[in-house]
Structures are given as structure tokens and as C-alpha cells.
N, C-alpha and C. Protein backbone atom coordinates (compact mmCIF):
# COMPACT_ATOMS: atom_id res chain seq x y z
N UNK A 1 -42.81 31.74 -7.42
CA UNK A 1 -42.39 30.73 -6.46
C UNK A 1 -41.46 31.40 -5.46
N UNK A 2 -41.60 31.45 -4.37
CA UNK A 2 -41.00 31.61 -2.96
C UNK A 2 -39.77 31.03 -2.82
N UNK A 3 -38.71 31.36 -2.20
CA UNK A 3 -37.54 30.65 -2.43
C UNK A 3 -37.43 29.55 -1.50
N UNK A 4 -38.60 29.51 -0.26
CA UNK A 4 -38.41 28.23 0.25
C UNK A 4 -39.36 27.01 -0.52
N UNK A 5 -40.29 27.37 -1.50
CA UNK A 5 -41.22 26.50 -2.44
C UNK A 5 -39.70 26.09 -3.24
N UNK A 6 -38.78 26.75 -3.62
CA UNK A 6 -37.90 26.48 -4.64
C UNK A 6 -37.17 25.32 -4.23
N UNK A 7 -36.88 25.58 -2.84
CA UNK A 7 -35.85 24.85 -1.95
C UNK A 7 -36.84 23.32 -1.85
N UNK A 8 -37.95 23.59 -1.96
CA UNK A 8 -38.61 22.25 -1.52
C UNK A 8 -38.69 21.58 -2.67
N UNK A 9 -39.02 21.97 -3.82
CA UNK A 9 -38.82 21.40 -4.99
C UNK A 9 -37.53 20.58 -5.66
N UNK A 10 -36.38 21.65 -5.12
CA UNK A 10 -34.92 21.11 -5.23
C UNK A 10 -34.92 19.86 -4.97
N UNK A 11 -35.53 19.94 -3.44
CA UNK A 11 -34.87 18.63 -2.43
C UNK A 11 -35.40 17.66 -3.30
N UNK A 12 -36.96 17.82 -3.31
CA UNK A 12 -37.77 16.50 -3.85
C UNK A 12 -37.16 15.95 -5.00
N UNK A 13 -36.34 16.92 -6.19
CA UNK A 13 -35.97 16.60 -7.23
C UNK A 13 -34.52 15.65 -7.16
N UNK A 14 -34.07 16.05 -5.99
CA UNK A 14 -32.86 15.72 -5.58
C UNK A 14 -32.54 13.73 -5.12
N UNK A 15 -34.08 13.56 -4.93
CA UNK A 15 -34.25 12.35 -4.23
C UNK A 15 -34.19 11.59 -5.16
N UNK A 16 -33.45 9.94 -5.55
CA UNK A 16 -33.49 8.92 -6.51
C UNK A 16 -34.73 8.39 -6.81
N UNK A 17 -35.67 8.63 -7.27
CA UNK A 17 -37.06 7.95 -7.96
C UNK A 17 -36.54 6.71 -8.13
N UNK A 18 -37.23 5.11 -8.39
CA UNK A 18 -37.67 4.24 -8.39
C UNK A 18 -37.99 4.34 -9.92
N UNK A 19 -37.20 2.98 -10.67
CA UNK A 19 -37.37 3.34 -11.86
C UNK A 19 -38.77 2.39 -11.92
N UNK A 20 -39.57 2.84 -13.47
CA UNK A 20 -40.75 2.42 -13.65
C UNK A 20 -40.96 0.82 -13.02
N UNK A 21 -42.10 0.55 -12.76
CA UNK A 21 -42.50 -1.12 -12.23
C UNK A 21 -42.17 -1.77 -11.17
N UNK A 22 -41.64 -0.50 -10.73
CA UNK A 22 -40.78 -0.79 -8.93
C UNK A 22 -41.25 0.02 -7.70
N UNK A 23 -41.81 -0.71 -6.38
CA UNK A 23 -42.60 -0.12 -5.44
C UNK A 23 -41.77 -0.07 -3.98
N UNK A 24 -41.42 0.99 -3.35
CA UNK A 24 -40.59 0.77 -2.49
C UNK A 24 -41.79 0.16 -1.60
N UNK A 25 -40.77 -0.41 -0.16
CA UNK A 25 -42.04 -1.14 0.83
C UNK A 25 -41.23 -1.64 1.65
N UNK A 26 -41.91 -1.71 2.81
CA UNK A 26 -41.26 -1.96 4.02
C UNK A 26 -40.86 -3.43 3.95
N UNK A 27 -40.03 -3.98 4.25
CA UNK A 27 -39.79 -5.99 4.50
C UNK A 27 -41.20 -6.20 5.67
N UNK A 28 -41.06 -7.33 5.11
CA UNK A 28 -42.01 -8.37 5.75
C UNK A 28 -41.11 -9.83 5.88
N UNK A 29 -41.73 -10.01 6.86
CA UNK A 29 -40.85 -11.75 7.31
C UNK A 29 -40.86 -12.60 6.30
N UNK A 30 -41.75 -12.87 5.41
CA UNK A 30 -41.96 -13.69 4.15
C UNK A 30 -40.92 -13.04 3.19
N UNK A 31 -40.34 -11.75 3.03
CA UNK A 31 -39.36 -11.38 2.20
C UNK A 31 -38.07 -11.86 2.71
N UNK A 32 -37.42 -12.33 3.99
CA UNK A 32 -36.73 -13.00 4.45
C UNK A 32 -35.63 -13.68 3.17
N UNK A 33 -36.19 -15.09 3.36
CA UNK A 33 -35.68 -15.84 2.21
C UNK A 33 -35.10 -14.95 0.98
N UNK A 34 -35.81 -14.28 0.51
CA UNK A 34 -35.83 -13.26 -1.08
C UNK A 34 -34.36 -12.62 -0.53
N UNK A 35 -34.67 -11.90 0.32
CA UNK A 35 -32.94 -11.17 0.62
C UNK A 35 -32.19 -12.02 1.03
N UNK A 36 -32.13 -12.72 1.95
CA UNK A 36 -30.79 -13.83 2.03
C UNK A 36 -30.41 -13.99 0.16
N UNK A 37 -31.02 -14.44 0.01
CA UNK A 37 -30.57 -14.82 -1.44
C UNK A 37 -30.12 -13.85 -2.39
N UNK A 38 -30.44 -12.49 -2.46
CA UNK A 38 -29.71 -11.38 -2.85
C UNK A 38 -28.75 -11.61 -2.38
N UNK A 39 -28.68 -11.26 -1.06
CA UNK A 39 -27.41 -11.41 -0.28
C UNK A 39 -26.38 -11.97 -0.22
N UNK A 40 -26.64 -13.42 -1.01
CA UNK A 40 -26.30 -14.20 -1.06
C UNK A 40 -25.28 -14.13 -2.42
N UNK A 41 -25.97 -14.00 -3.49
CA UNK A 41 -25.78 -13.88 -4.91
C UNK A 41 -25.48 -13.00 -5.18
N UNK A 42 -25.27 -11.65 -4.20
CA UNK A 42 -24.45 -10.40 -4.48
C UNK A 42 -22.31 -10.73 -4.55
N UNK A 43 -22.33 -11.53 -4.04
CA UNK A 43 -21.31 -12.11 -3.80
C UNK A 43 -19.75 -10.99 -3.48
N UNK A 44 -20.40 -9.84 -3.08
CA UNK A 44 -20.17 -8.62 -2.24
C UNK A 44 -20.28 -8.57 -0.77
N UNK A 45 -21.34 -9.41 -0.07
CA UNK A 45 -21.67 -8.97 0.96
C UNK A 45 -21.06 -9.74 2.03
N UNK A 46 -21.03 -9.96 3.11
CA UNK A 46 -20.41 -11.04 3.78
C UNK A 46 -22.33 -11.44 4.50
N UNK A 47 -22.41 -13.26 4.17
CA UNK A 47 -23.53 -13.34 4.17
C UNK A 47 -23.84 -13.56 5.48
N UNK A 48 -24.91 -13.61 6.23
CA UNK A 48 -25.65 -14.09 7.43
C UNK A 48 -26.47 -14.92 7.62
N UNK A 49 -26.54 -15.55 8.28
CA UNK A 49 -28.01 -16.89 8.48
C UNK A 49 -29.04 -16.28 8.02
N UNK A 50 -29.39 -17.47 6.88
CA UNK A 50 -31.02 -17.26 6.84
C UNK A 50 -32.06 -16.83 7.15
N UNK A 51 -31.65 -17.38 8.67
CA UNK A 51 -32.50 -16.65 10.35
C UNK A 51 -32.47 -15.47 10.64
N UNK A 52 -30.91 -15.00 10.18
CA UNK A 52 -30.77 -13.64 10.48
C UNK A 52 -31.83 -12.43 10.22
N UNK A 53 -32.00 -13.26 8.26
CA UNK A 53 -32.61 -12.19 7.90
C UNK A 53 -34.28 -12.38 7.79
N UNK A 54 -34.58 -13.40 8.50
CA UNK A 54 -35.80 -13.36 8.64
C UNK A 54 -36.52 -12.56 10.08
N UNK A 55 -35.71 -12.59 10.86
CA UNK A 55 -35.89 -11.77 12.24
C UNK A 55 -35.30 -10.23 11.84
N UNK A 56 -34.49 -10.08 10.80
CA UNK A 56 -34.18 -8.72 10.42
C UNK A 56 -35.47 -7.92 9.60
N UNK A 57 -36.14 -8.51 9.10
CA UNK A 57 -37.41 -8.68 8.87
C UNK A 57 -38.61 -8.32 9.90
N UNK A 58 -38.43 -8.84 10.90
CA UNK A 58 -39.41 -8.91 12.09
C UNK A 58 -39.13 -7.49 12.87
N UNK A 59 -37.80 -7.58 13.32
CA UNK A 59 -37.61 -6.85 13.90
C UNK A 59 -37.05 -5.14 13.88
N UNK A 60 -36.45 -5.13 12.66
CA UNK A 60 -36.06 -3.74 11.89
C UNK A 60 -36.58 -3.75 10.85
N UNK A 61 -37.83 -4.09 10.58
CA UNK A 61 -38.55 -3.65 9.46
C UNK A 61 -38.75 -1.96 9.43
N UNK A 62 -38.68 -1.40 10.48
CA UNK A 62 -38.97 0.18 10.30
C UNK A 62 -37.52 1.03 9.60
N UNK A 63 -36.38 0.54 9.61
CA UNK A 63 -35.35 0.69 9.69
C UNK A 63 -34.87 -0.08 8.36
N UNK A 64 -35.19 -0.67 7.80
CA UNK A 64 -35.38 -0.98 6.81
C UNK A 64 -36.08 -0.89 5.44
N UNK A 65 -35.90 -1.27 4.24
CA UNK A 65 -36.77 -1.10 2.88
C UNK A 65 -36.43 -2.33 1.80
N UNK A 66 -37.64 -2.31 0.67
CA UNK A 66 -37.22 -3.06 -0.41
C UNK A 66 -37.84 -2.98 -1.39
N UNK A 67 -37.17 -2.96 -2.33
CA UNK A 67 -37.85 -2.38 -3.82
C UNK A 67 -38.33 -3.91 -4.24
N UNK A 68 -39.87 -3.84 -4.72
CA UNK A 68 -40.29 -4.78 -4.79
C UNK A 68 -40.63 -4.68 -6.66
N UNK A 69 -40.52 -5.50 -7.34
CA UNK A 69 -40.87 -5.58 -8.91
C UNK A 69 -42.30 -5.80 -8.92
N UNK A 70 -42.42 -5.38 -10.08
CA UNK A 70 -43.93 -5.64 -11.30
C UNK A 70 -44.80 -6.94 -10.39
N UNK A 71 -44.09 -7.98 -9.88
CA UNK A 71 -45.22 -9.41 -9.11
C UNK A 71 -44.52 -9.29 -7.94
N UNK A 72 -44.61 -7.86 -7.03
CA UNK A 72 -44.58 -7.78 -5.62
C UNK A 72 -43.45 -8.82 -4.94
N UNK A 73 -42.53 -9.59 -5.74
CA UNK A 73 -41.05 -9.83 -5.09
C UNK A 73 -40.04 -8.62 -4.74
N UNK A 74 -39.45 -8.72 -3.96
CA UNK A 74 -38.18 -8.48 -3.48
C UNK A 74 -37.40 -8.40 -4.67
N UNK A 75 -36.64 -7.20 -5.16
CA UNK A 75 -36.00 -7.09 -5.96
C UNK A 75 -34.67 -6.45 -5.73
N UNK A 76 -34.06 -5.71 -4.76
CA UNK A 76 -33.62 -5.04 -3.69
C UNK A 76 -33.76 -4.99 -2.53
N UNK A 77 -33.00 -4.59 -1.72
CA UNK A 77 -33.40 -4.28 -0.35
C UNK A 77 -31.76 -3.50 0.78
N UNK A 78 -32.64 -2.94 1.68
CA UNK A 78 -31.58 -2.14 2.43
C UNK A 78 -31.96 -2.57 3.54
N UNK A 79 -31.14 -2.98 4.56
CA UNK A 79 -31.35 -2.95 6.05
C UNK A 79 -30.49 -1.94 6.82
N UNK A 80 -30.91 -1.74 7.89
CA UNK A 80 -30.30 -0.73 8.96
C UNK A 80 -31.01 -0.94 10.00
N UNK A 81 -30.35 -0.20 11.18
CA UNK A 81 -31.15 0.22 12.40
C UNK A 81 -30.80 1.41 13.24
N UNK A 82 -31.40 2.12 13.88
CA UNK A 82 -30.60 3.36 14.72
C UNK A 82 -29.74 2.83 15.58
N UNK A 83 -28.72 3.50 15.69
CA UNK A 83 -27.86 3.37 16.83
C UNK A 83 -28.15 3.90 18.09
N UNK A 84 -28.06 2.87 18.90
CA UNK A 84 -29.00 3.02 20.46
C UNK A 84 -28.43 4.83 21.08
N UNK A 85 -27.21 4.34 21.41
CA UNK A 85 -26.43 5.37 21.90
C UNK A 85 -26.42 6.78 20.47
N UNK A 86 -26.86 6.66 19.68
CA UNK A 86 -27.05 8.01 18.24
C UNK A 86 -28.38 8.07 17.63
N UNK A 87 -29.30 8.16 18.18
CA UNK A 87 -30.24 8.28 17.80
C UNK A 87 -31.00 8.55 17.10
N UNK A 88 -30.14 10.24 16.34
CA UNK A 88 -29.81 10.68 15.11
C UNK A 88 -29.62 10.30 13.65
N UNK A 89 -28.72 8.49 13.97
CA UNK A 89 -27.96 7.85 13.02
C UNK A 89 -28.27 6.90 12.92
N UNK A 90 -28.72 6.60 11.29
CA UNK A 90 -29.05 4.78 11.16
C UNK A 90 -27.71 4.53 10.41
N UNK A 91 -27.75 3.50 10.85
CA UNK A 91 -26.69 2.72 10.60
C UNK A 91 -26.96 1.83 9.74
N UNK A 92 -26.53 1.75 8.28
CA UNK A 92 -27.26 0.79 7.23
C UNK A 92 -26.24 -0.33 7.07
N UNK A 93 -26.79 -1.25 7.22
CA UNK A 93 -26.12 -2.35 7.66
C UNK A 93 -25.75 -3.66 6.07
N UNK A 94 -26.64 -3.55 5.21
CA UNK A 94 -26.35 -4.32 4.05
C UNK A 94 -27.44 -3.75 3.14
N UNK A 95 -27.17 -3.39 1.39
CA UNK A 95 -27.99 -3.06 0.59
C UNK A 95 -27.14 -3.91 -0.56
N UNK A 96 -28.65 -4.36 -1.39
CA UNK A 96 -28.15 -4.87 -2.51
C UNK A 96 -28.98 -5.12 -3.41
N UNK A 97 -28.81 -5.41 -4.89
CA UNK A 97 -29.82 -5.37 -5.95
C UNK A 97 -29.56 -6.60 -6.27
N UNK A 98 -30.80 -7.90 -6.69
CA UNK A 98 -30.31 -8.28 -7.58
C UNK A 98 -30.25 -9.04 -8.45
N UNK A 99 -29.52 -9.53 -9.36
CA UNK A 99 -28.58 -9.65 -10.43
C UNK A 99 -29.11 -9.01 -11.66
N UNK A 100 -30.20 -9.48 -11.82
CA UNK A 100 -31.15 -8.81 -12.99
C UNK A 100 -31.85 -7.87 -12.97
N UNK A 101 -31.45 -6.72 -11.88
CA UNK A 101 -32.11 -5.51 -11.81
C UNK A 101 -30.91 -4.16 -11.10
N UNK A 102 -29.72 -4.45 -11.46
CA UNK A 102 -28.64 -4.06 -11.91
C UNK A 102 -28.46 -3.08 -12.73
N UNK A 103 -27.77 -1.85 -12.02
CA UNK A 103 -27.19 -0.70 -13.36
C UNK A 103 -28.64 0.24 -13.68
N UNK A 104 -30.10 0.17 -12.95
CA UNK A 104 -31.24 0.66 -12.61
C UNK A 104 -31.02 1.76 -11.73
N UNK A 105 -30.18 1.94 -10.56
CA UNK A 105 -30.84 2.57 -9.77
C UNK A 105 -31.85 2.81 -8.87
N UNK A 106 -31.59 1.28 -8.45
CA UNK A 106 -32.37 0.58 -7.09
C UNK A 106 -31.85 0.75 -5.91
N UNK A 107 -30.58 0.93 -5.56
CA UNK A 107 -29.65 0.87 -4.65
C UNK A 107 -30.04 2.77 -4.15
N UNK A 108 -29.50 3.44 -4.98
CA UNK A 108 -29.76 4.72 -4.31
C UNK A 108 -31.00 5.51 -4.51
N UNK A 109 -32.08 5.06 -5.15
CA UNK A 109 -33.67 4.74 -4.29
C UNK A 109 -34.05 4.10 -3.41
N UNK A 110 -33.52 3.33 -2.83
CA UNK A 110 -33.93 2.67 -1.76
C UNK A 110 -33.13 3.53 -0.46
N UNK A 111 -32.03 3.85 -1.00
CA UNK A 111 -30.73 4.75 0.12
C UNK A 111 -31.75 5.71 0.43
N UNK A 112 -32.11 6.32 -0.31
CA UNK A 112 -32.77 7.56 -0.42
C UNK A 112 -34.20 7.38 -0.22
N UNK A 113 -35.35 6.76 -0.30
CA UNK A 113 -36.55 6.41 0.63
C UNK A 113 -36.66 6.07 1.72
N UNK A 114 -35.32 5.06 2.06
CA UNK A 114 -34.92 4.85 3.58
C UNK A 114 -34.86 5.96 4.32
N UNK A 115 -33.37 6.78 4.18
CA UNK A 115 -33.47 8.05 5.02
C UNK A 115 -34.49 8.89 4.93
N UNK A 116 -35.24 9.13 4.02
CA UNK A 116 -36.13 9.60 3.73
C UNK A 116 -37.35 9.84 4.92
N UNK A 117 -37.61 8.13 5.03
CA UNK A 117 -38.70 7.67 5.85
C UNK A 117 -38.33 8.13 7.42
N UNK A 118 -37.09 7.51 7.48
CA UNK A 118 -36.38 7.40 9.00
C UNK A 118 -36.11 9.04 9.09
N UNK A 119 -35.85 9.60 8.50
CA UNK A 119 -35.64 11.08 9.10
C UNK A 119 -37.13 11.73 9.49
N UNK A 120 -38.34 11.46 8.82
CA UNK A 120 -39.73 11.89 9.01
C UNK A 120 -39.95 11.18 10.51
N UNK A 121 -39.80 9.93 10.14
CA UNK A 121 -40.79 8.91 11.70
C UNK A 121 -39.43 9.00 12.52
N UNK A 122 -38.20 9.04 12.50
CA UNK A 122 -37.72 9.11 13.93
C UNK A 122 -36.53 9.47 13.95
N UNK A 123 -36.15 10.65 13.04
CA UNK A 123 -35.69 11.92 13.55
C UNK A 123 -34.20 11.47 12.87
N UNK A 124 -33.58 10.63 11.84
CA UNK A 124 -32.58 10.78 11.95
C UNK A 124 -32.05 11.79 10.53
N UNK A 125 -30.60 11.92 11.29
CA UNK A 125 -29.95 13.38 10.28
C UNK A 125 -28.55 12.72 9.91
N UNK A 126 -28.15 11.24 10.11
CA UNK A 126 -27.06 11.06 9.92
C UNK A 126 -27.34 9.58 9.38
N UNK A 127 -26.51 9.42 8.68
CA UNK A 127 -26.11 7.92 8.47
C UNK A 127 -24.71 7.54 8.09
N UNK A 128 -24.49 6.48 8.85
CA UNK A 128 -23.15 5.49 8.67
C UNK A 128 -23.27 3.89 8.15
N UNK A 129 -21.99 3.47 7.66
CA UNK A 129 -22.13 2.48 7.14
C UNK A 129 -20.52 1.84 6.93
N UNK A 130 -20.46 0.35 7.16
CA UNK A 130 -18.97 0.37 6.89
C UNK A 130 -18.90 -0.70 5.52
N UNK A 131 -17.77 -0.14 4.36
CA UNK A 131 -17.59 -0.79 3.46
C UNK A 131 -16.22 -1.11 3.58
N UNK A 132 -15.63 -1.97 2.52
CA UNK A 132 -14.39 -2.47 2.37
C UNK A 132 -13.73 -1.08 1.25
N UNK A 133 -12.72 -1.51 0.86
CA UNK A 133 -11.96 -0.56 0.20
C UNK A 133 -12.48 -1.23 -1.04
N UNK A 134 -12.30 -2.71 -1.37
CA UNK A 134 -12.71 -2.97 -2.65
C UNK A 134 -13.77 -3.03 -3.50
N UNK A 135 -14.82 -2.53 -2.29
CA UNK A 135 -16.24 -2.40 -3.04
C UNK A 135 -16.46 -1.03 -3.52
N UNK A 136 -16.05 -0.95 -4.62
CA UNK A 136 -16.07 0.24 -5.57
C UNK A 136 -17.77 0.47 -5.23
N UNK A 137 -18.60 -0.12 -5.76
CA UNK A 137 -19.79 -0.14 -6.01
C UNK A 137 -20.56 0.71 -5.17
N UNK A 138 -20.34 0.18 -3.67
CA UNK A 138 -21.10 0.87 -2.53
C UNK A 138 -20.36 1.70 -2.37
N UNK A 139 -18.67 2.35 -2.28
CA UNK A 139 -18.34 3.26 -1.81
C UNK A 139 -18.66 4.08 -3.04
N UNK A 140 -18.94 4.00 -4.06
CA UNK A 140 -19.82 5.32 -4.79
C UNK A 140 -21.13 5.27 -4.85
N UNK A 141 -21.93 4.37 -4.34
CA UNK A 141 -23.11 4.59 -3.63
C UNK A 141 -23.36 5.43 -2.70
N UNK A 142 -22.67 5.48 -1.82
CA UNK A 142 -22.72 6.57 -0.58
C UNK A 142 -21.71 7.72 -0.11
N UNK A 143 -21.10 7.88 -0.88
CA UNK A 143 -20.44 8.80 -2.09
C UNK A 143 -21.27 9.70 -2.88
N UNK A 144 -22.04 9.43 -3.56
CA UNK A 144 -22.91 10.27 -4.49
C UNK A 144 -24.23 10.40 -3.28
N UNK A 145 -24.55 9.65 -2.41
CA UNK A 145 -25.83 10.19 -1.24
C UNK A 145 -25.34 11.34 -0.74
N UNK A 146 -23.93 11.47 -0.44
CA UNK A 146 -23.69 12.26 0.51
C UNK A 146 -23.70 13.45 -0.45
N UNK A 147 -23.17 13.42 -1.59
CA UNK A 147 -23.52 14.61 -2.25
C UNK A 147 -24.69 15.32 -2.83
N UNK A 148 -25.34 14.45 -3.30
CA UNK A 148 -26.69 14.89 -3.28
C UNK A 148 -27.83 15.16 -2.33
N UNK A 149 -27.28 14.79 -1.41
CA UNK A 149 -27.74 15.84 0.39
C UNK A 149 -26.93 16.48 0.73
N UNK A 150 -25.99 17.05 -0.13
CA UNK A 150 -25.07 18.12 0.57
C UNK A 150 -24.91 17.81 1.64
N UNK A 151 -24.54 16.24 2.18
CA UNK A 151 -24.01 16.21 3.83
C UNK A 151 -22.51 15.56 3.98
N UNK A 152 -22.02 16.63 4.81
CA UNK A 152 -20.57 16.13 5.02
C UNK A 152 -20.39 14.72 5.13
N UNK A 153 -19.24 14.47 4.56
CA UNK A 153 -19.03 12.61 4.37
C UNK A 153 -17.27 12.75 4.63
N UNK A 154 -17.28 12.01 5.89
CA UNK A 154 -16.06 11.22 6.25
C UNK A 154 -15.81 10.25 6.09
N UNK A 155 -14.65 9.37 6.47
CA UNK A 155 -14.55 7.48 6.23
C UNK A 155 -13.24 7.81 7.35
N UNK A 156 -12.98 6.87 8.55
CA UNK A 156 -12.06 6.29 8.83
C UNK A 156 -12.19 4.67 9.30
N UNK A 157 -11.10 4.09 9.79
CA UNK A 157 -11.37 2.76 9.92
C UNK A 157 -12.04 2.35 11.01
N UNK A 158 -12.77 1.70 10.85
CA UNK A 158 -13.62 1.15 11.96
C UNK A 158 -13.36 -0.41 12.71
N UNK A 159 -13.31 -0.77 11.93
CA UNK A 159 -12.48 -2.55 12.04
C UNK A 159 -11.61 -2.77 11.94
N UNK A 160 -10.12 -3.01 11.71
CA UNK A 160 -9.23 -3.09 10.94
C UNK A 160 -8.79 -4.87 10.82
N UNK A 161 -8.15 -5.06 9.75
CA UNK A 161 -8.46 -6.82 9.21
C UNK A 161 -7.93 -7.53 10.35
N UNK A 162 -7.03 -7.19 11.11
CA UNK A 162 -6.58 -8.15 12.22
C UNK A 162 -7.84 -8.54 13.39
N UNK A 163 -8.54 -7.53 13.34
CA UNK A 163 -9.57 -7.59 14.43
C UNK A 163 -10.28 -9.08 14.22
N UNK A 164 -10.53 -9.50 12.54
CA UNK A 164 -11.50 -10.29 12.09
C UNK A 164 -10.75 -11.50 12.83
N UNK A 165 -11.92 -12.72 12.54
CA UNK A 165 -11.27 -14.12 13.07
C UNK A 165 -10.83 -14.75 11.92
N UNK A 166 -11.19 -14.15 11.15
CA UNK A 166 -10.83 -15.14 9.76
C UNK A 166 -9.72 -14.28 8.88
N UNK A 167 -8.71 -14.93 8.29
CA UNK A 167 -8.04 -14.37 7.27
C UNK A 167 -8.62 -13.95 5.74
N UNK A 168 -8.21 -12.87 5.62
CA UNK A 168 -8.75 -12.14 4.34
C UNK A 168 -9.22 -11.31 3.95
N UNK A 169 -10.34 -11.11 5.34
CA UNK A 169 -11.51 -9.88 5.35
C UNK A 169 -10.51 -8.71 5.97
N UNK A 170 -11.07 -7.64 4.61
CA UNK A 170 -9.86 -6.43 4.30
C UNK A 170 -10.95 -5.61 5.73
N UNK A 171 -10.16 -4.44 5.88
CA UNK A 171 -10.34 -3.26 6.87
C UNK A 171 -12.16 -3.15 6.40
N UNK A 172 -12.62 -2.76 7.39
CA UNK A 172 -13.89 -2.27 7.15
C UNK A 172 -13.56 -1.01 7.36
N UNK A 173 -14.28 0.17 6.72
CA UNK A 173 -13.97 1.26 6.76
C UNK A 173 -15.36 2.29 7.06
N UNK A 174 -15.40 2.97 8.04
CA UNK A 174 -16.54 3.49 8.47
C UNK A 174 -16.62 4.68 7.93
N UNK A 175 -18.13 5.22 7.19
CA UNK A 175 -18.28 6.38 6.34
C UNK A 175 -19.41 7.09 6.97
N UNK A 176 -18.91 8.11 7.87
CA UNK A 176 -19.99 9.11 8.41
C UNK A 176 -20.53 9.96 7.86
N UNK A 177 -21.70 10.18 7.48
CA UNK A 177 -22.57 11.36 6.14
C UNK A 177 -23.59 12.14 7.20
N UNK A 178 -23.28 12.91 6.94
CA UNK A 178 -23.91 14.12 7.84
C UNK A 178 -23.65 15.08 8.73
N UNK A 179 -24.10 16.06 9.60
CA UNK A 179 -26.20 15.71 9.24
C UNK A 179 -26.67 16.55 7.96
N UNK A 180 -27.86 15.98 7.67
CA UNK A 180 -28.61 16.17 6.09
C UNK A 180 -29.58 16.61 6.75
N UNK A 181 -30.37 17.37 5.69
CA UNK A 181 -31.70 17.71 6.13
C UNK A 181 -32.56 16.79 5.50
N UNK A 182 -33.91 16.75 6.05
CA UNK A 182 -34.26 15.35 5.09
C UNK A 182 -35.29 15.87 3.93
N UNK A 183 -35.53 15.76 3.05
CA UNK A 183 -36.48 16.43 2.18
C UNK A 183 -37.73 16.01 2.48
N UNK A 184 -38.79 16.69 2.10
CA UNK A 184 -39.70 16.69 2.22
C UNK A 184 -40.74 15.55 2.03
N UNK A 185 -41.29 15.06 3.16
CA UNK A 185 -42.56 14.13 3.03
C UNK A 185 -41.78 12.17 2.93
N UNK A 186 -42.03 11.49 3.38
CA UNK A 186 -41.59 10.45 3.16
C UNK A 186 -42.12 9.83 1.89
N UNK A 187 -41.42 9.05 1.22
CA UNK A 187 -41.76 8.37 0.16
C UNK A 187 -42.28 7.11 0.21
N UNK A 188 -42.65 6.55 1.44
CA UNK A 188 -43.49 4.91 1.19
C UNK A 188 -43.92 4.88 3.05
């Protein structure tokens, strides 16, 4: 084996597999509903209209993913989109598993088929994302991406709580990862 066959093998090995009975796949508008309601019942996320995510659906389906179970539901899902002005950088905007498909390793298979895809079809080498301080969960979600693409990972604040209109909502904190190289071949 060649040391760039080695290197390609690494990467591929490197990528989060999809545990058994689970199909990554692009959203469709009919998956809409299915993620609001993750979204919803993650009780992590700060939620969005219904509408939202049915046109998030329509319209950033490329930029997007969702791990679908054994009877082709929505079992997960990640949204994002490139940043107009970074072209480079998707910007993942909400991921979540859920309730009963938890502690799997859906979240960073889907992290990881996403960039995956988006670095093949349209070039990106970076991703950002803003979490709170208290979501343990996602900030070692993308935490362990960045290490297992060996891509530099920063965080400073991006929002800070006064900005919000509402009382409560802590600092959003912006986590820049990259640039990565993307491994080889897209996965869905």
C-alpha cells in the first residue's frame, strides 16, 4: 500500500458510519413536520415555525441531511447552508437526534456525511456553528469533528445575551473548524 492509499483509507476510517438500520438522505419537504418535532422535543434547541422547517426542507435541502430509520422516517437530522459572503463555510445551523435514537451516534454521522457531501458538490473546507455554553452535548459534538479532521477549532462570541430580545438566552458562542480536507467520495 502506497502512503497516499494509506492516507485514503485513514480518512475513510476516520468518518462516523451510521449505525446498523440507518440511511443517511437528503430532507424532503414531507420530512418537515418529523424535524420540527425533533426539534421540538430536543428541548436543547431554540425552536422555529413549523414553516420554517418545511421551506428549510425546500430550500437547503443540499445543505442539509437526515438519518432516516429501518421505515424511512426521520430519525435525525442536520441543517445548514453556505455562507453567501464564505463560500468555503457551511454554517450548520441546528442538529438533533431523537429521543429514542440517542447515545447511537447519529449526530456525528450525519456531521460527518454532511461535510462530507458539501465539501465534494460545493467546495466547502470549513464549518461554523454557534452553541450556548450549556450545551455540553453539541459542544463535544463539534469538538470531537474537529478532531477527527484534524481541523483547527476556535470558539469566540458571536451573539452575546444582551443582543437577544428575550431574557435568558445565554451568549451564543461561535466555533470555527477549519479548513479540513474532506475525505474521500461522498457518502449519500
Amino acid at each position: 500500500m502506497t502512503a497516499a492509499q494509506a492516507d485514503h483509507a485513514r480518512a475513510r476510517s476516520d468518518i462516523k458510519e451510521l449505525p446498523e438500520g440507518f440511511k443517511l438522505d437528503t430532507p424532503r419537504v414531507e420530512d418537515g413536520a418529523a424535524i420540527w418535532r425533533i426539534a421540538r422535543d430536543s428541548k436543547a434547541l431554540d425552536l422555529n415555525s413549523s414553516y420554517s422547517y418545511l421551506l428549510w426542507c425546500r430550500d437547503f435541502a443540499t445543505t442539509s441531511a437526515v438519518a432516516r430509520d429501518a421505515e424511512g422516517e426521520p430519525a435525525a437530522f442536520v441543517t445548514g447552508y453556505v455562507r453567501p459572503e464564505r463560500p468555503d463555510t457551511l454554517l450548520v445551523w441546528q442538529i438533533a437526534v431523537d429521543d429514542a435514537h440517542r447515545g447511537r451516534g447519529l449526530a456525528a454521522a450525519l456531521l460527518d456525511g454532511l461535510t462530507t457531501r458539501t465539501a465534494h458538490d460545493l467546495g466547502v473546507r470549513r464549518v461554523e456553528t454557534t452553541i450556548t455554553q450549556d450545551n455540553a452535548a453539541s459542544n463535544r459534538l463539534f469538538a470531537s469533528f474537529a478532531e477527527r479532521h484534524g481541523a483547527p477549532h476556535r470558539r469566540e462570541v458571536l451573539f452575546d445575551a444582551g443582543r437577544f430580545p428575550e431574557t435568558g438566552h445565554e451568549s451564543e458562542v461561535l466555533h470555527l473548524i477549519g479548513p479540513f480536507d474532506p475525505p474521500p467520495g461522498p457518502l449519500f
